[in-house]
Protein backbone atom coordinates (compact mmCIF):
# COMPACT_ATOMS: atom_id res chain seq x y z
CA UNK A 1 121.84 110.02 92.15
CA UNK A 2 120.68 108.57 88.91
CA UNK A 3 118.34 106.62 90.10
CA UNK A 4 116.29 109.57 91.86
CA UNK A 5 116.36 111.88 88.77
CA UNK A 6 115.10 108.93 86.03
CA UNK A 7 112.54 107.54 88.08
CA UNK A 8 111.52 109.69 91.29
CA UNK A 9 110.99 113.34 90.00
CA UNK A 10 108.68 114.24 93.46
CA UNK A 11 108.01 113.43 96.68
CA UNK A 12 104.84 112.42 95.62
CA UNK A 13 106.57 109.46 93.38
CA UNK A 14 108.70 108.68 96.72
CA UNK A 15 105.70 108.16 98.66
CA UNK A 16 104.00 106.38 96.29
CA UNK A 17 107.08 104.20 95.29
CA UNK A 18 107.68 103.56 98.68
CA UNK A 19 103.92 102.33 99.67
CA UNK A 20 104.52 99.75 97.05
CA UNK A 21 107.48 98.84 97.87
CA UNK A 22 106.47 98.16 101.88
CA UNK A 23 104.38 95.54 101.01
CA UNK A 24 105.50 94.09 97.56
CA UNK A 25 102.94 90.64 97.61
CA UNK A 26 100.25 93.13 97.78
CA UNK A 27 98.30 94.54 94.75
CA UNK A 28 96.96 97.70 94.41
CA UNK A 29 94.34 99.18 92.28
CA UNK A 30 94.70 102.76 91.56
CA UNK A 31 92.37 104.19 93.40
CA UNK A 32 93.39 102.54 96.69
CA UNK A 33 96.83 104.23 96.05
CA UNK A 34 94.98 107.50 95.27
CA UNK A 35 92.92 107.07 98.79
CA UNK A 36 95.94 105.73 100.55
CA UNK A 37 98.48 108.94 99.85
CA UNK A 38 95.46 111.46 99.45
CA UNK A 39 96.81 112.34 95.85
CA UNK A 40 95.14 112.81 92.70
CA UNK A 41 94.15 110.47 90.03
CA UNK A 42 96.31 111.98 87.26
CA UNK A 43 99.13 112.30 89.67
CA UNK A 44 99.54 108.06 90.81
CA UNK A 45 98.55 107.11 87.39
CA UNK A 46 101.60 109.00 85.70
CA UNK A 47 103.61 107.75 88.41
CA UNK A 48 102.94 104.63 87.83
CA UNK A 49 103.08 104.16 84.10
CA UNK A 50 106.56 105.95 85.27
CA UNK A 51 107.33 103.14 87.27
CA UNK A 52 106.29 100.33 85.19
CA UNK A 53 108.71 101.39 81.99
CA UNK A 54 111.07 101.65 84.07
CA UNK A 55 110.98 98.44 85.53
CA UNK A 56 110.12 98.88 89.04
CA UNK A 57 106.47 98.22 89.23
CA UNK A 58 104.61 95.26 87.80
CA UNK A 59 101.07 95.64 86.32
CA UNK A 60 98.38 92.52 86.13
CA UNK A 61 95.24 92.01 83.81
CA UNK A 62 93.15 93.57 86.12
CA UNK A 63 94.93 96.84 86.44
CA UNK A 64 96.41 96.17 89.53
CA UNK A 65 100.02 97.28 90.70
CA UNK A 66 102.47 95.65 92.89
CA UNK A 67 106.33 96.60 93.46
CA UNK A 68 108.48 93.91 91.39
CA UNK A 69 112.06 95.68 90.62
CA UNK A 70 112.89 94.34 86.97
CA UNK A 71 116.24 93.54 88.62
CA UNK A 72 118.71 93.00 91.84
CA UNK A 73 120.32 96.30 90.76
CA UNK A 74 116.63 98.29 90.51
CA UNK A 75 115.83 96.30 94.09
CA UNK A 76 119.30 97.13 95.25
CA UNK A 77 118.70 101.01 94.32
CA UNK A 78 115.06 101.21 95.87
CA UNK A 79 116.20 100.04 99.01
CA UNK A 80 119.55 102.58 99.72
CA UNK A 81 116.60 105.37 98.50
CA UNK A 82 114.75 103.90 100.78
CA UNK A 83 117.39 103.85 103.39
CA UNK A 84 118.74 107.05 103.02
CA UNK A 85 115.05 108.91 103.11
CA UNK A 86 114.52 107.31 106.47
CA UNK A 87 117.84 108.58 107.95
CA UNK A 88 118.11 111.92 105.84
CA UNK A 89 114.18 113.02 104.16
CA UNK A 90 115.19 116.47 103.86
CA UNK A 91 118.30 115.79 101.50
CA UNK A 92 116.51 113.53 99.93
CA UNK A 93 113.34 116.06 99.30
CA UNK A 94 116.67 118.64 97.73
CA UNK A 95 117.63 116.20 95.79
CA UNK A 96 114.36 115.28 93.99
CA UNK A 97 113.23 119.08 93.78
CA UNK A 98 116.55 120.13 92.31
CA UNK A 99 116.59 121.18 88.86
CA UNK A 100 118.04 118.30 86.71
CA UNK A 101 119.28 121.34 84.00
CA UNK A 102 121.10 124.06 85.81
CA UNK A 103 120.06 126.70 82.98
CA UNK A 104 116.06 125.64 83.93
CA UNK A 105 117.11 125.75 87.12
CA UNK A 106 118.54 129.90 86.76
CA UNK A 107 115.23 130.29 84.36
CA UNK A 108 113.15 129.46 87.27
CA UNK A 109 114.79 131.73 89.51
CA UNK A 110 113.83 134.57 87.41
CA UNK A 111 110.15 133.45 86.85
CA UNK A 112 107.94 136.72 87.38
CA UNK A 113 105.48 135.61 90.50
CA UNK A 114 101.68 136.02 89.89
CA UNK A 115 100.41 137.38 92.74
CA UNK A 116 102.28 140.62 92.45
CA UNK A 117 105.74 140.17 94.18
């Protein structure tokens, strides 16, 4: 899925996507989203700047975020993502963790571990 790979590359950005999306009148400042999925600063703010160029979130003047798909075919997407999490999270959680390059993918496999394995 498209979709997943350009704009959700973790669970965290699932989550976080999908907190937004529950509610979409509400808006959030960034450290309610940090407090409300126990994640780190760095972590919802690249999300987020993630999710605004592509069209999914909506930023005000005051630096707060609310979901507003830039389209009925972005709106259309988050909700079957949405859908199919609910009914299937653990494909879902393979599909966002597998490598998008199938040569990184066969790189990683061979990564030396650090803790002496």
């Amino acid at each position: 899925m498209d979709f997943v790979r350009e704009h959700v590359r973790s669970v965290w950005a699932l989550e976080l996507l999908l907190l937004l999306k529950r509610d979409p009148t509400r808006c959030w400042q960034p450290a309610e989203l940090v407090r409300e999925l126990r994640a780190s600063q760095a972590l919802v703010h690249d999300n987020l700047v993630r999710f605004e160029r592509g069209g999914l979130v909506r930023i005000d003047d005051t630096g707060c975020y609310g979901y507003a798909p830039a389209g009925s075919v972005l709106a259309e997407l988050s909700e079957r993502l949405e859908a199919a999490y609910r009914e299937r999270p653990v494909a879902i959680i393979n599909l966002i963790a597998k490598p998008s390059n199938p040569v990184q993918g066969l790189a990683d496999a061979f990564k030396f571990r650090g803790d002496g394995q």
